[in-house]
PDB file of N, CA and C in Angstrom:
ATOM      1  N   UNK A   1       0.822  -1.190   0.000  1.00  0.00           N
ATOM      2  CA  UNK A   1       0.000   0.000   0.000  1.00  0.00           C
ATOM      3  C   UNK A   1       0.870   1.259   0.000  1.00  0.00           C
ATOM      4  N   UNK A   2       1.828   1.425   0.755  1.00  0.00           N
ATOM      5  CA  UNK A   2       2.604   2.289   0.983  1.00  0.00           C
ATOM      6  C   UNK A   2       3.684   2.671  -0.121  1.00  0.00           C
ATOM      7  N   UNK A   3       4.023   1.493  -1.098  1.00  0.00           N
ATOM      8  CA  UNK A   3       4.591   2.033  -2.223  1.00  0.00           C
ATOM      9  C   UNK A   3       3.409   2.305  -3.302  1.00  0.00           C
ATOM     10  N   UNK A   4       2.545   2.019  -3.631  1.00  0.00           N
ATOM     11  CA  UNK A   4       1.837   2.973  -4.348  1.00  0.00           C
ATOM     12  C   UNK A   4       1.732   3.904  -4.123  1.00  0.00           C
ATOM     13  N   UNK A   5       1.298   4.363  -2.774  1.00  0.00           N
ATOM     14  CA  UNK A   5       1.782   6.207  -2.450  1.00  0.00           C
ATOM     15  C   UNK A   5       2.768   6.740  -2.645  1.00  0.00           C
ATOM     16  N   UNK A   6       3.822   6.240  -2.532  1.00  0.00           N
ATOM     17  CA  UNK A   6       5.120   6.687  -2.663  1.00  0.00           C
ATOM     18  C   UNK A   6       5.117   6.773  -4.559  1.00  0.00           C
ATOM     19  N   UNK A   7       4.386   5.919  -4.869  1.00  0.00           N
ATOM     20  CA  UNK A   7       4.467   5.870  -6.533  1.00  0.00           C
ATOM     21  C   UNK A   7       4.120   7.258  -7.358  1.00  0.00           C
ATOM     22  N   UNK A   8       2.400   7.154  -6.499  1.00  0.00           N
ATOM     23  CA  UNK A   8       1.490   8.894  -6.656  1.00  0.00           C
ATOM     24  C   UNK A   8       2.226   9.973  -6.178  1.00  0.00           C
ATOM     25  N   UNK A   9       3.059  10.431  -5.153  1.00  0.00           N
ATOM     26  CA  UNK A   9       4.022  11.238  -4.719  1.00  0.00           C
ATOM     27  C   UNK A   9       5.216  11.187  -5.863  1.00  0.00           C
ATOM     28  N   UNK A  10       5.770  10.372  -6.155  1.00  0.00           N
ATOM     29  CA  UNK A  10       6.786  10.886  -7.351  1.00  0.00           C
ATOM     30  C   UNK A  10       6.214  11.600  -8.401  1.00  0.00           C
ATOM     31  N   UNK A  11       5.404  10.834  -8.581  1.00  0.00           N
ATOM     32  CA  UNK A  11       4.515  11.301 -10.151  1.00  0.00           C
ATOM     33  C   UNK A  11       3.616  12.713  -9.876  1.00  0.00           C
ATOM     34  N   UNK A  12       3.436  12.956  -9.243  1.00  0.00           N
ATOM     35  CA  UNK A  12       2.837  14.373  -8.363  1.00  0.00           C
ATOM     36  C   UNK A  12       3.784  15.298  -8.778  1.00  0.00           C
ATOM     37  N   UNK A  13       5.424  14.800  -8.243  1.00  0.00           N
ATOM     38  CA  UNK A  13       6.488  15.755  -7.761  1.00  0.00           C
ATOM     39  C   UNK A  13       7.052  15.986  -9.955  1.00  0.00           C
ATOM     40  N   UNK A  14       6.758  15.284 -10.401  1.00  0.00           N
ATOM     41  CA  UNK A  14       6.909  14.934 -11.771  1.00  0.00           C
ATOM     42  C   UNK A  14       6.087  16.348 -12.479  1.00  0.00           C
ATOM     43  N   UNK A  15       4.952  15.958 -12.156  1.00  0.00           N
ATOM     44  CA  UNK A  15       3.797  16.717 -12.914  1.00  0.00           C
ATOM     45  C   UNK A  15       3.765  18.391 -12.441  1.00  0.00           C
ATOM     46  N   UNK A  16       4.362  18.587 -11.315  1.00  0.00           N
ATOM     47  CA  UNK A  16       4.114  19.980 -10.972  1.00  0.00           C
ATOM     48  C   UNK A  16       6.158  20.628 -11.823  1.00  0.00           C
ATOM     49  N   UNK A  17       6.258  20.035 -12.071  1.00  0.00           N
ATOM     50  CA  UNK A  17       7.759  20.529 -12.590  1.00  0.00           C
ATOM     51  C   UNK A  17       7.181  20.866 -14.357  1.00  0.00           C
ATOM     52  N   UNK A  18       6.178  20.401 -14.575  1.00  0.00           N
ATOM     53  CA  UNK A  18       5.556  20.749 -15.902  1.00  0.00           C
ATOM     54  C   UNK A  18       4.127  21.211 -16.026  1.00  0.00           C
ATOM     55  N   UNK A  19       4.266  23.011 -15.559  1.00  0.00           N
ATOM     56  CA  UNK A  19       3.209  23.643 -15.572  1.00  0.00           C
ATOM     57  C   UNK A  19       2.447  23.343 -16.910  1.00  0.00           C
ATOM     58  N   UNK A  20       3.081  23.284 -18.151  1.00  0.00           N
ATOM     59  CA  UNK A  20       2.110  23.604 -19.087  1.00  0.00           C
ATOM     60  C   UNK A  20       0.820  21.953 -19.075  1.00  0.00           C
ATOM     61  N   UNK A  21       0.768  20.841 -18.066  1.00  0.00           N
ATOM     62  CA  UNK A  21       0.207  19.746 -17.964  1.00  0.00           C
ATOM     63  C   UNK A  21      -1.522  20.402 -17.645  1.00  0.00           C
ATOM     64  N   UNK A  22      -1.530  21.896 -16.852  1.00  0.00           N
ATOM     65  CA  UNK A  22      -2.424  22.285 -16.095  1.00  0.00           C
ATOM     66  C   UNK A  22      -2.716  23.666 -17.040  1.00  0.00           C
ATOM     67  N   UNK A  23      -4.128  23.560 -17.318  1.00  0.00           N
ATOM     68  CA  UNK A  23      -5.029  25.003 -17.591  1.00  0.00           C
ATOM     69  C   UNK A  23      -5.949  25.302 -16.598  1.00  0.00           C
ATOM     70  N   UNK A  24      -6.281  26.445 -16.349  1.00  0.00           N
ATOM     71  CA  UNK A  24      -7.575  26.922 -15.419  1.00  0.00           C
ATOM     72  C   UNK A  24      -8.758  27.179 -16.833  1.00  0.00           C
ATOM     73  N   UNK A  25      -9.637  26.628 -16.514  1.00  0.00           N
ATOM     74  CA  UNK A  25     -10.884  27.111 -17.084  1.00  0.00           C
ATOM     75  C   UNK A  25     -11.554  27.991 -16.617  1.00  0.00           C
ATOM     76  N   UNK A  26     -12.236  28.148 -15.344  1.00  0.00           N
ATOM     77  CA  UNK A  26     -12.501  29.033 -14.352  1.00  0.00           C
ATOM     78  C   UNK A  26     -12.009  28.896 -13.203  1.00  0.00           C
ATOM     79  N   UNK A  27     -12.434  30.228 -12.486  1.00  0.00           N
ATOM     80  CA  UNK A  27     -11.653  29.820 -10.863  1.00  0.00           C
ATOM     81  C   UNK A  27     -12.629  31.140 -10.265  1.00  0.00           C
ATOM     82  N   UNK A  28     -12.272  31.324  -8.946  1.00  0.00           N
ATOM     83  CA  UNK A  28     -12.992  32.424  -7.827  1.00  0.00           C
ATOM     84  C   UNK A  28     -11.961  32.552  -6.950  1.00  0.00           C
ATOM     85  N   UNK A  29     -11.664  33.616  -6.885  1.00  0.00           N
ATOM     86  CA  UNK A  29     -10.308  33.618  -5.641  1.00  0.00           C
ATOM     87  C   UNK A  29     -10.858  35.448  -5.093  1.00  0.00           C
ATOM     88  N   UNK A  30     -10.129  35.324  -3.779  1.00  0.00           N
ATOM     89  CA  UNK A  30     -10.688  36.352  -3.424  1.00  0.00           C
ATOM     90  C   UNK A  30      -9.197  37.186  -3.341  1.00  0.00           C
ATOM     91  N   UNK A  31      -8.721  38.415  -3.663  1.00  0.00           N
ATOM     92  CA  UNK A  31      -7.904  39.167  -3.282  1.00  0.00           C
ATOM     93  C   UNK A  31      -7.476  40.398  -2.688  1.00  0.00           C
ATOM     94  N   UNK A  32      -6.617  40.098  -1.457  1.00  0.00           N
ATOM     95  CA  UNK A  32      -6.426  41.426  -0.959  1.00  0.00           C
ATOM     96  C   UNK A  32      -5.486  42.433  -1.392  1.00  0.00           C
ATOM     97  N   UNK A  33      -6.463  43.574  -1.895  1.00  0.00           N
ATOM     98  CA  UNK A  33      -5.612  45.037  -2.164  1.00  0.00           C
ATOM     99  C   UNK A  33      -4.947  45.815  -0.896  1.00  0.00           C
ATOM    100  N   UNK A  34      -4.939  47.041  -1.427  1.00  0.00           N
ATOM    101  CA  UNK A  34      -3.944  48.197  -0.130  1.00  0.00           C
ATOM    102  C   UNK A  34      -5.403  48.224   0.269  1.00  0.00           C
ATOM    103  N   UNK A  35      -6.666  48.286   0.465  1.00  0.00           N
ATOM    104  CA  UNK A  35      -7.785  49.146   1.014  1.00  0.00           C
ATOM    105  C   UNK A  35      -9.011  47.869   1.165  1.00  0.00           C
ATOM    106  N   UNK A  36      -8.894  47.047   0.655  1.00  0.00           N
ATOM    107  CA  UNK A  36     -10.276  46.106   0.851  1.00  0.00           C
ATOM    108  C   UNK A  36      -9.671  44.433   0.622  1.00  0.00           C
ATOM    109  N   UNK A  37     -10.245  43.726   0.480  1.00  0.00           N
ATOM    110  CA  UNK A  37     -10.485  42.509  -0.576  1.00  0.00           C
ATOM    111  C   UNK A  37     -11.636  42.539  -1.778  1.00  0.00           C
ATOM    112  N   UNK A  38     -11.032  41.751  -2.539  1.00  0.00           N
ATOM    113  CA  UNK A  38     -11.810  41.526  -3.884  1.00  0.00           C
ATOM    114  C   UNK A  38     -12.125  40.367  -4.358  1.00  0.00           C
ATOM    115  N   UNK A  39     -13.503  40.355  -4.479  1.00  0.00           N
ATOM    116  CA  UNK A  39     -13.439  38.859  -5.082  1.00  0.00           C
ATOM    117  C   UNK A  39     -13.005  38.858  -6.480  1.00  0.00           C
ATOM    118  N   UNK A  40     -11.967  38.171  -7.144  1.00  0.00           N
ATOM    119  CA  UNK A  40     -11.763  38.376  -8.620  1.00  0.00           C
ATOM    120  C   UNK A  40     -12.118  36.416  -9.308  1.00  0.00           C
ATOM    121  N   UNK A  41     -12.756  36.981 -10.501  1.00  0.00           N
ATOM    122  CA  UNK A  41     -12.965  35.539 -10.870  1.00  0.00           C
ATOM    123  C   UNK A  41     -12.318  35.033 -12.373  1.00  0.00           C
ATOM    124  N   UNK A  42     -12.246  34.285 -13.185  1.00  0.00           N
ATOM    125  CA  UNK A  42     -11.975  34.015 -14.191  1.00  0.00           C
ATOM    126  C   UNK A  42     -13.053  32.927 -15.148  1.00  0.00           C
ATOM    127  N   UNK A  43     -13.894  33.154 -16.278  1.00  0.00           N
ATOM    128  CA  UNK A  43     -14.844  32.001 -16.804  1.00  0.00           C
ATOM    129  C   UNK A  43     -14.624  31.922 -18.139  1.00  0.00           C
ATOM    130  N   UNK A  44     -14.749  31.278 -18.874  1.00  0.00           N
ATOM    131  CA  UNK A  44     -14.814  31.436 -20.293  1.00  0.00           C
ATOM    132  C   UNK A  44     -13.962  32.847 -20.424  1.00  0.00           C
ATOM    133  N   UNK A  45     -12.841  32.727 -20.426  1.00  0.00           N
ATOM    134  CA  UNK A  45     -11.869  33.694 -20.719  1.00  0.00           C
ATOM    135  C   UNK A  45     -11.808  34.750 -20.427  1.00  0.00           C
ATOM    136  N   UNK A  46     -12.926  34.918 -19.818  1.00  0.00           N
ATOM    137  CA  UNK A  46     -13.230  36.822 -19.483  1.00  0.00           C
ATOM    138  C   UNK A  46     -12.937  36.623 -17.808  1.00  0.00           C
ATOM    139  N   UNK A  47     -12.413  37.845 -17.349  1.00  0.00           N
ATOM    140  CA  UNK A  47     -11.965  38.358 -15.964  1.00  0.00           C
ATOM    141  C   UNK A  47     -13.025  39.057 -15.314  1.00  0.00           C
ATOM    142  N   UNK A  48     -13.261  38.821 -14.027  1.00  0.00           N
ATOM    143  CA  UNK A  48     -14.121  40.036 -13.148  1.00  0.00           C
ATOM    144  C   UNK A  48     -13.694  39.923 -11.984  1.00  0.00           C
ATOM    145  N   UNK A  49     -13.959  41.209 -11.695  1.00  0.00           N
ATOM    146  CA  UNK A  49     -13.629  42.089  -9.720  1.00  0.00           C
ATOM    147  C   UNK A  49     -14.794  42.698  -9.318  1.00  0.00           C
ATOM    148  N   UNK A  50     -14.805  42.615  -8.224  1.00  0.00           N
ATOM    149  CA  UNK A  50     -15.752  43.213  -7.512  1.00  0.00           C
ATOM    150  C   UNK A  50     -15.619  44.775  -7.087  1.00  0.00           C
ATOM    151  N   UNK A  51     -14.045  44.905  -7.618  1.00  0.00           N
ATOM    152  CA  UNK A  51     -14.149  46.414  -7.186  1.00  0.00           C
ATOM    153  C   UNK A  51     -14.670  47.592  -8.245  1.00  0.00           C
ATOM    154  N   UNK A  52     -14.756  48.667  -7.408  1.00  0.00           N
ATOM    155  CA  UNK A  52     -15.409  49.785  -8.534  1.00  0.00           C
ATOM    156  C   UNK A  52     -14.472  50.266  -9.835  1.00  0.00           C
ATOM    157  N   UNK A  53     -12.884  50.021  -9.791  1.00  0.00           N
ATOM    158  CA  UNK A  53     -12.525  50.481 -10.858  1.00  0.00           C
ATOM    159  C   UNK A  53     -12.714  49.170 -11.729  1.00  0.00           C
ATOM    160  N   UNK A  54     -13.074  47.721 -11.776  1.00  0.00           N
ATOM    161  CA  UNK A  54     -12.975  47.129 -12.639  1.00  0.00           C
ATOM    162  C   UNK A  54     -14.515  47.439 -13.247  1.00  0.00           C
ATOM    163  N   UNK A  55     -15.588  47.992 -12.719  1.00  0.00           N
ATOM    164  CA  UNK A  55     -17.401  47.634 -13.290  1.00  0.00           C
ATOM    165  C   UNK A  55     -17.250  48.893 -14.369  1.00  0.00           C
ATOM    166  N   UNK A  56     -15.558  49.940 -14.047  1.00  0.00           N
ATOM    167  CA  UNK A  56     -15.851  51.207 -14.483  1.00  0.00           C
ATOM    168  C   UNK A  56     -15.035  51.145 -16.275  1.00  0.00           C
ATOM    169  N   UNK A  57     -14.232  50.029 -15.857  1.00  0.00           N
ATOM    170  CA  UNK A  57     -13.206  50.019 -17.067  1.00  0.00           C
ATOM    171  C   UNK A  57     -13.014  48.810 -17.506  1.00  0.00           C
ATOM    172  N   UNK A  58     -13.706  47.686 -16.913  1.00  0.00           N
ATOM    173  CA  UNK A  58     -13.422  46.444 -17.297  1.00  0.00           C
ATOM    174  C   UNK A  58     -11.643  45.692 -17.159  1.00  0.00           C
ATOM    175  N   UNK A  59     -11.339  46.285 -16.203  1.00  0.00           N
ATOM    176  CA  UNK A  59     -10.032  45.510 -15.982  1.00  0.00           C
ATOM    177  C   UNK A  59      -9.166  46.340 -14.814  1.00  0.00           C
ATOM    178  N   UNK A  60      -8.523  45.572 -13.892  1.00  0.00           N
ATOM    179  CA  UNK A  60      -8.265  46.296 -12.466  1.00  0.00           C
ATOM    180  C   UNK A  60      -6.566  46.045 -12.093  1.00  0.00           C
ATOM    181  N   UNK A  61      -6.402  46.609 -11.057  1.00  0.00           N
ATOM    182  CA  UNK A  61      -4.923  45.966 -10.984  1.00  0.00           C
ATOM    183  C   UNK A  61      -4.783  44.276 -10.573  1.00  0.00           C
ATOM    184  N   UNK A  62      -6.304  44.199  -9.803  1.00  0.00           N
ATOM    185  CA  UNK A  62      -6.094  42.816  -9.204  1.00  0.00           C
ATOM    186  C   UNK A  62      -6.281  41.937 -10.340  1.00  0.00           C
ATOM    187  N   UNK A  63      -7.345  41.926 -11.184  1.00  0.00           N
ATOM    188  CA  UNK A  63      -6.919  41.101 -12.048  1.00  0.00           C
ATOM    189  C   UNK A  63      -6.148  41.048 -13.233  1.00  0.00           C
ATOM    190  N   UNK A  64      -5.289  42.444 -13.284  1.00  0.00           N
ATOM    191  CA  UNK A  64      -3.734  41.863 -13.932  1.00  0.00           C
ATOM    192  C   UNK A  64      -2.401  41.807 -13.513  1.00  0.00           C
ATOM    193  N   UNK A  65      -2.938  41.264 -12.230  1.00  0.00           N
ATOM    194  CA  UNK A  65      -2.004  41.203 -11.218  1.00  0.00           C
ATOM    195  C   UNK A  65      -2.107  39.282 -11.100  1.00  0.00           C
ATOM    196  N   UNK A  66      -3.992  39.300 -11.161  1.00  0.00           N
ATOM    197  CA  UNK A  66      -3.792  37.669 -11.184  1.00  0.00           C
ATOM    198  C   UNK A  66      -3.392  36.958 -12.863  1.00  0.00           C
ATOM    199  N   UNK A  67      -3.275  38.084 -13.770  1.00  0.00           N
ATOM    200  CA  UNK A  67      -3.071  37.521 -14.969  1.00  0.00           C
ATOM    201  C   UNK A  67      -1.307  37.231 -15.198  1.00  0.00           C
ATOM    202  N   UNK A  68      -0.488  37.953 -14.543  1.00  0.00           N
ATOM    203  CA  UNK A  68       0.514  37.583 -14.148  1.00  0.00           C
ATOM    204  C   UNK A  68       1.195  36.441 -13.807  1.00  0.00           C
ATOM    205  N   UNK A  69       0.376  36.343 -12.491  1.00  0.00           N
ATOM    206  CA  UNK A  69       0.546  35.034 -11.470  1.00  0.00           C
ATOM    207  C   UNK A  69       0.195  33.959 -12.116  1.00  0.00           C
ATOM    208  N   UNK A  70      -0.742  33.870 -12.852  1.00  0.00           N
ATOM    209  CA  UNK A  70      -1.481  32.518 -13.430  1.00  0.00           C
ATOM    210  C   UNK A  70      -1.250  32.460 -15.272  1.00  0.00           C
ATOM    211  N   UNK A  71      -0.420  33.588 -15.562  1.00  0.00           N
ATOM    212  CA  UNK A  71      -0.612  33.111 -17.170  1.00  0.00           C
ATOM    213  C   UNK A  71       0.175  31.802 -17.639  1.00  0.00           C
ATOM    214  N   UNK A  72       1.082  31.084 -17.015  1.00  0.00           N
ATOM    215  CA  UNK A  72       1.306  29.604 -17.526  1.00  0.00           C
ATOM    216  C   UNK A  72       0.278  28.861 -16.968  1.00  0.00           C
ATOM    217  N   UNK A  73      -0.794  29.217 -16.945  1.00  0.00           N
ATOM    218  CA  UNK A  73      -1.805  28.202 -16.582  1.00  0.00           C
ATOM    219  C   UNK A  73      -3.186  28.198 -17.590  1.00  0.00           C
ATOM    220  N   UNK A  74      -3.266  29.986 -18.109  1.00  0.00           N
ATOM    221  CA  UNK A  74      -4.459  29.961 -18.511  1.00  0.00           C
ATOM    222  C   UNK A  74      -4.195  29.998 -20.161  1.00  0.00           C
ATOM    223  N   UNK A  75      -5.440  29.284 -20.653  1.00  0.00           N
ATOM    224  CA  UNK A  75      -4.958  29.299 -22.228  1.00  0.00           C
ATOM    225  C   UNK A  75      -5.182  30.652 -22.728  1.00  0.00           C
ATOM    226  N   UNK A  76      -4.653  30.584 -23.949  1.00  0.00           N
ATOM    227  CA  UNK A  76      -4.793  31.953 -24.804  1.00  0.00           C
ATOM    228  C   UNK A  76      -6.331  32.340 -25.226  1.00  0.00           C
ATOM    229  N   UNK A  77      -6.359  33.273 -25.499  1.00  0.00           N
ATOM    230  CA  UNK A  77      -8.191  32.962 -26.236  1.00  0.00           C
ATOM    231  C   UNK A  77      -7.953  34.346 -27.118  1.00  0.00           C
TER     232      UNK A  77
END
């Protein structure tokens, strides 16, 4: 039993050394700015925040801040 885990643990330690294995399709994460938190989300390729400069301009620091953090993950569109 215990070497099959040990089997799934290599192959784990394998698979995270090759980001491009993983895309996000959607996600919900919440992020903290200098002044609040935000919920920021990602769906069908399009980005949203809950804060007032993203409803005003369609794009915020937080979420190209999470486009940063996560672009070897998310596909192109």
């Amino acid at each position: 039993m215990r070497s099959a885990l040990i089997g799934k643990i290599e192959k784990a330690k394998r698979y995270a050394e090759e980001p491009q294995r993983l895309s996000l399709d959607s996600f919900q994460a919440h992020f903290q700015g200098e002044h609040d938190s935000y919920a920021v989300s990602f769906e069908h390729g399009a980005w949203n925040c809950s804060c007032l400069f993203f409803s005003q301009w369609g794009q915020c620091s937080h979420t190209m801040a999470c486009q940063r953090l996560l672009a070897p993950f998310l596909e192109a569109t």
